[in-house]
N, C-alpha and C. Protein backbone atom coordinates (compact mmCIF):
# COMPACT_ATOMS: atom_id res chain seq x y z
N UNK A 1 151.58 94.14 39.59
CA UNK A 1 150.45 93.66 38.80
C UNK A 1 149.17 93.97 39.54
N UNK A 2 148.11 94.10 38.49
CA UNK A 2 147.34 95.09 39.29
C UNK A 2 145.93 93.38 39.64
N UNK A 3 145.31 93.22 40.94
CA UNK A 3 144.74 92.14 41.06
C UNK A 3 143.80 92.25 40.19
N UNK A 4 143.25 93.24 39.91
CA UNK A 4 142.04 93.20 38.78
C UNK A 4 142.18 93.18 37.41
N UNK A 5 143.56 93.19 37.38
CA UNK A 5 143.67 92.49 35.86
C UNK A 5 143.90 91.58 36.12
N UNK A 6 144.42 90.92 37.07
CA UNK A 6 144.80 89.38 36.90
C UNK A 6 143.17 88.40 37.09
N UNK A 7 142.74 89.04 38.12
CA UNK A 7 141.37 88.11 38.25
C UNK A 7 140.23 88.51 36.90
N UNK A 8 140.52 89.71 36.06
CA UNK A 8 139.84 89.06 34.92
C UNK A 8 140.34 88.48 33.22
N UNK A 9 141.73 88.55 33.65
CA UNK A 9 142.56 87.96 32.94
C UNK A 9 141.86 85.86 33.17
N UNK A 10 141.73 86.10 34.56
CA UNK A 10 141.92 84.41 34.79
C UNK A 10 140.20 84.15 34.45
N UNK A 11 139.41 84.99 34.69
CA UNK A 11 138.02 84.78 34.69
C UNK A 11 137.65 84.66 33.24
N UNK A 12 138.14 85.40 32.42
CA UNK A 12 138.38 85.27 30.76
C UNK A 12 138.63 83.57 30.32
N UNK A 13 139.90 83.61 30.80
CA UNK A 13 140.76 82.31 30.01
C UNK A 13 139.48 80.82 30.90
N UNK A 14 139.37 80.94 32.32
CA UNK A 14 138.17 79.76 32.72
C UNK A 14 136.99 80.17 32.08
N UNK A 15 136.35 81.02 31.55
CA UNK A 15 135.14 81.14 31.44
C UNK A 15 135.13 80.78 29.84
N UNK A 16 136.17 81.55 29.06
CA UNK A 16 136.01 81.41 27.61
C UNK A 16 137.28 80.35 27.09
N UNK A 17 138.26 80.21 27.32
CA UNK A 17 139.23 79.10 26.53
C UNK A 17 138.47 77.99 27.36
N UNK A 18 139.07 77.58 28.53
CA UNK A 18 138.87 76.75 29.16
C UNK A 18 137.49 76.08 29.22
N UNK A 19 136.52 76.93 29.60
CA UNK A 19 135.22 76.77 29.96
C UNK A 19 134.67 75.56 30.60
N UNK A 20 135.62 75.79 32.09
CA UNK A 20 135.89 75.27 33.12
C UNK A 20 135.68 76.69 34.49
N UNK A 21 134.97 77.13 34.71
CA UNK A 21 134.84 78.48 35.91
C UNK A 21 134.94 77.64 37.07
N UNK A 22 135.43 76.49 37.29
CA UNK A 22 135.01 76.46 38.84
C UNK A 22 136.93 75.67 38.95
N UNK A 23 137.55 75.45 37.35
CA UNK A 23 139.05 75.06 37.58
C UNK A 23 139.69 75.95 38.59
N UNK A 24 140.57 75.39 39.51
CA UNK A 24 141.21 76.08 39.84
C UNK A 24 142.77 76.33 39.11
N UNK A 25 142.67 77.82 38.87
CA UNK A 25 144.30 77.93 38.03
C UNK A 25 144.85 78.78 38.79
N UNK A 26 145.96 78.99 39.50
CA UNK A 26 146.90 79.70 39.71
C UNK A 26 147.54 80.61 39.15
N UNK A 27 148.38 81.20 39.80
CA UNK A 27 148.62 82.77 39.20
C UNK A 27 149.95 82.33 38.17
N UNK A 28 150.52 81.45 38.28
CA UNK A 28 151.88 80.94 38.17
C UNK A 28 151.76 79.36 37.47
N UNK A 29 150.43 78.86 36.86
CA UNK A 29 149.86 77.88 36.17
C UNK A 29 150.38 78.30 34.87
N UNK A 30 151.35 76.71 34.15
CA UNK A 30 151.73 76.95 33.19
C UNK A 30 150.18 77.16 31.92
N UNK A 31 150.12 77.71 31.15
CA UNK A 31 149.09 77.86 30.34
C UNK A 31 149.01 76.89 29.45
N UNK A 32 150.15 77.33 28.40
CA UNK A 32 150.43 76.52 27.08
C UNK A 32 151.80 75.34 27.66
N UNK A 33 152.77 75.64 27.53
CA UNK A 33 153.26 74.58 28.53
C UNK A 33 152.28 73.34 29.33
N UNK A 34 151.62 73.60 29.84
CA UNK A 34 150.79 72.90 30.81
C UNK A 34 149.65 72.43 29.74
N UNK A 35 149.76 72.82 28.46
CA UNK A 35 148.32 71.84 27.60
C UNK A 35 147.08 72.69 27.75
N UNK A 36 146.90 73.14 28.38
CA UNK A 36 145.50 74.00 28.92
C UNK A 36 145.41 75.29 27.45
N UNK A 37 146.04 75.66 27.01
CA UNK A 37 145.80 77.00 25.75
C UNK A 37 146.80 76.42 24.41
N UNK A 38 146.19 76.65 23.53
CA UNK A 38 147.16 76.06 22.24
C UNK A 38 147.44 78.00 21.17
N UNK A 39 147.59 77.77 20.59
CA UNK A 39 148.16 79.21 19.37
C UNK A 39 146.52 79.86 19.08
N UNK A 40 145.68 78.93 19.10
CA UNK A 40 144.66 79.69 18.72
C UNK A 40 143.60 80.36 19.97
N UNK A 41 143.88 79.49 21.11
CA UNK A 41 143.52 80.42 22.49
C UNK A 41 144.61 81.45 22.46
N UNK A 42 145.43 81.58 22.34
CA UNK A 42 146.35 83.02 22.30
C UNK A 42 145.39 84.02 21.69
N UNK A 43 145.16 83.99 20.09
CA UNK A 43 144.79 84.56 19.45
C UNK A 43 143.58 85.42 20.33
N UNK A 44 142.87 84.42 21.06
CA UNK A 44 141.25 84.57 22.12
C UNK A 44 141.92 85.92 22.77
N UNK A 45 143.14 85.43 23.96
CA UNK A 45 143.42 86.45 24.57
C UNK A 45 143.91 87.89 24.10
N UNK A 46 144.45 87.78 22.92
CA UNK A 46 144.96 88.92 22.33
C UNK A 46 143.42 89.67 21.61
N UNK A 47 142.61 89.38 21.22
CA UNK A 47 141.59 89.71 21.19
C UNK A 47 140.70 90.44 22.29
N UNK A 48 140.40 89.99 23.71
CA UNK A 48 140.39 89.88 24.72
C UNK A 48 141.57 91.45 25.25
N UNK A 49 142.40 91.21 25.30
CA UNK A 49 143.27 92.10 25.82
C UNK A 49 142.68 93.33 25.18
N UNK A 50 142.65 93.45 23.59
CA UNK A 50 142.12 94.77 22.79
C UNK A 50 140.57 95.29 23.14
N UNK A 51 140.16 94.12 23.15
CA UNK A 51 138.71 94.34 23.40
C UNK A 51 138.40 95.13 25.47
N UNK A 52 139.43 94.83 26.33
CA UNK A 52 138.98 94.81 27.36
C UNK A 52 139.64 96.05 27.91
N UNK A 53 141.47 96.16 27.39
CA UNK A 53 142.26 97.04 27.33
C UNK A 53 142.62 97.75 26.78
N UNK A 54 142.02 98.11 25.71
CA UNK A 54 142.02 99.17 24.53
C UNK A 54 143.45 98.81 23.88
N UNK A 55 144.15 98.31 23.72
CA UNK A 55 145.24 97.99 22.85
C UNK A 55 145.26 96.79 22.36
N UNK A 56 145.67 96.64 21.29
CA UNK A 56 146.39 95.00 20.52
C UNK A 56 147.58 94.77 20.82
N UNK A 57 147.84 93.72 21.86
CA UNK A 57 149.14 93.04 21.98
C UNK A 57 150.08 92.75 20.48
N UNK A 58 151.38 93.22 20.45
CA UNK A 58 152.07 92.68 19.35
C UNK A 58 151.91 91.03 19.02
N UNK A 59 151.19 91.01 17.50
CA UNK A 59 151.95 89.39 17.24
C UNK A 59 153.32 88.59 17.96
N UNK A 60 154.09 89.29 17.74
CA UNK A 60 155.44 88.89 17.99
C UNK A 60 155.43 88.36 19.86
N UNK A 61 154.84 89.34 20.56
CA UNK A 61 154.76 89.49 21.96
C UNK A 61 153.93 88.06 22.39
N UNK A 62 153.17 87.23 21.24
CA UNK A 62 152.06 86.47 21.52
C UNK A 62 152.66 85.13 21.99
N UNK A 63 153.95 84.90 22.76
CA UNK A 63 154.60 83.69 22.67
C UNK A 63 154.32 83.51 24.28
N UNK A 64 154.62 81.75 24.39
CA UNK A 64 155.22 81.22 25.38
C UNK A 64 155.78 81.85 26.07
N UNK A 65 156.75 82.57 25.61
CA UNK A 65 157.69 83.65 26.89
C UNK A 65 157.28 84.72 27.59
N UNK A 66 155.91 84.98 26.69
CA UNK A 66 155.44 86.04 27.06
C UNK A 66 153.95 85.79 27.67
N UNK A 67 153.11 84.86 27.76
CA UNK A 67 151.77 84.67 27.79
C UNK A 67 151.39 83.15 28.50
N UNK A 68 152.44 82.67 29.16
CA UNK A 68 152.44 81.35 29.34
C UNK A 68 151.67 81.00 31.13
N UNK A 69 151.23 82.36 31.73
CA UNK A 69 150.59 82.14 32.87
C UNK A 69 149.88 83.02 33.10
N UNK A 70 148.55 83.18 34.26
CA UNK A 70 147.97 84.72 34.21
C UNK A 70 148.40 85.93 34.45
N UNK A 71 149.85 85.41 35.33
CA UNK A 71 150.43 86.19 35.92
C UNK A 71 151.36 87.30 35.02
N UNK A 72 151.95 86.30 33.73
CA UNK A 72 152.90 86.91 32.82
C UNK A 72 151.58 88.13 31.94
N UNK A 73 150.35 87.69 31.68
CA UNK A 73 149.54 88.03 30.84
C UNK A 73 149.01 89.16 31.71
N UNK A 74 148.78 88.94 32.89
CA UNK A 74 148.27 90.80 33.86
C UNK A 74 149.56 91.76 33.98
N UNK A 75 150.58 90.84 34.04
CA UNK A 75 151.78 92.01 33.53
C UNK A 75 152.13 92.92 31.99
N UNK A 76 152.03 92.14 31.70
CA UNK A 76 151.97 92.32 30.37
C UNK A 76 150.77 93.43 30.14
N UNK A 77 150.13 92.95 30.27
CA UNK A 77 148.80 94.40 29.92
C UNK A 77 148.87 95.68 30.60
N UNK A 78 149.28 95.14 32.07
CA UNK A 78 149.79 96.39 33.06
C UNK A 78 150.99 97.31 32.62
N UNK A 79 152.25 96.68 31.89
CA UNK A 79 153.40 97.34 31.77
C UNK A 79 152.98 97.79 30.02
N UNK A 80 152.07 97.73 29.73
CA UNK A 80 150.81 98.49 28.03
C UNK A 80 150.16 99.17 27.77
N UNK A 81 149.69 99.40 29.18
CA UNK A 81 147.82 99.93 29.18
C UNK A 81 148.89 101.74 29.01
């Protein structure tokens, strides 16, 4: 995973879902699990991902299993781009 997707993966989700920049979240911080992102912050990041990474994440791909930390979400774009 590449660190610069992850640190603006995480700078995204504190600055715009959260809008909390000084939270500290971890790489391995449950997202949705943990209460912090609901279905419609997904939507933010998948937006976000197209807008930053030139692709649209699959609907289907937009789950818990797949998006549930920064860590799963800089992979995810990394194993896309």
């Amino acid at each position: 995973m590449s660190a610069e997707i992850r640190d603006a993966v995480r700078a995204f989700i504190l600055n715009n879902i959260l809008r909390r920049p000084n939270y500290k979240l971890g790489d391995d911080d449950s997202l949705i699990k943990g209460g912090l992102m609901d279905s419609f912050s997904l939507v933010e990041v998948q937006l976000f991902i197209e807008e930053t990474y030139g692709f649209r994440p699959d609907d289907v791909d937009m789950t818990v299993e797949n998006m549930d930390t920064v860590r799963m979400i800089a992979d995810y774009v990394a194993a896309h781009r």
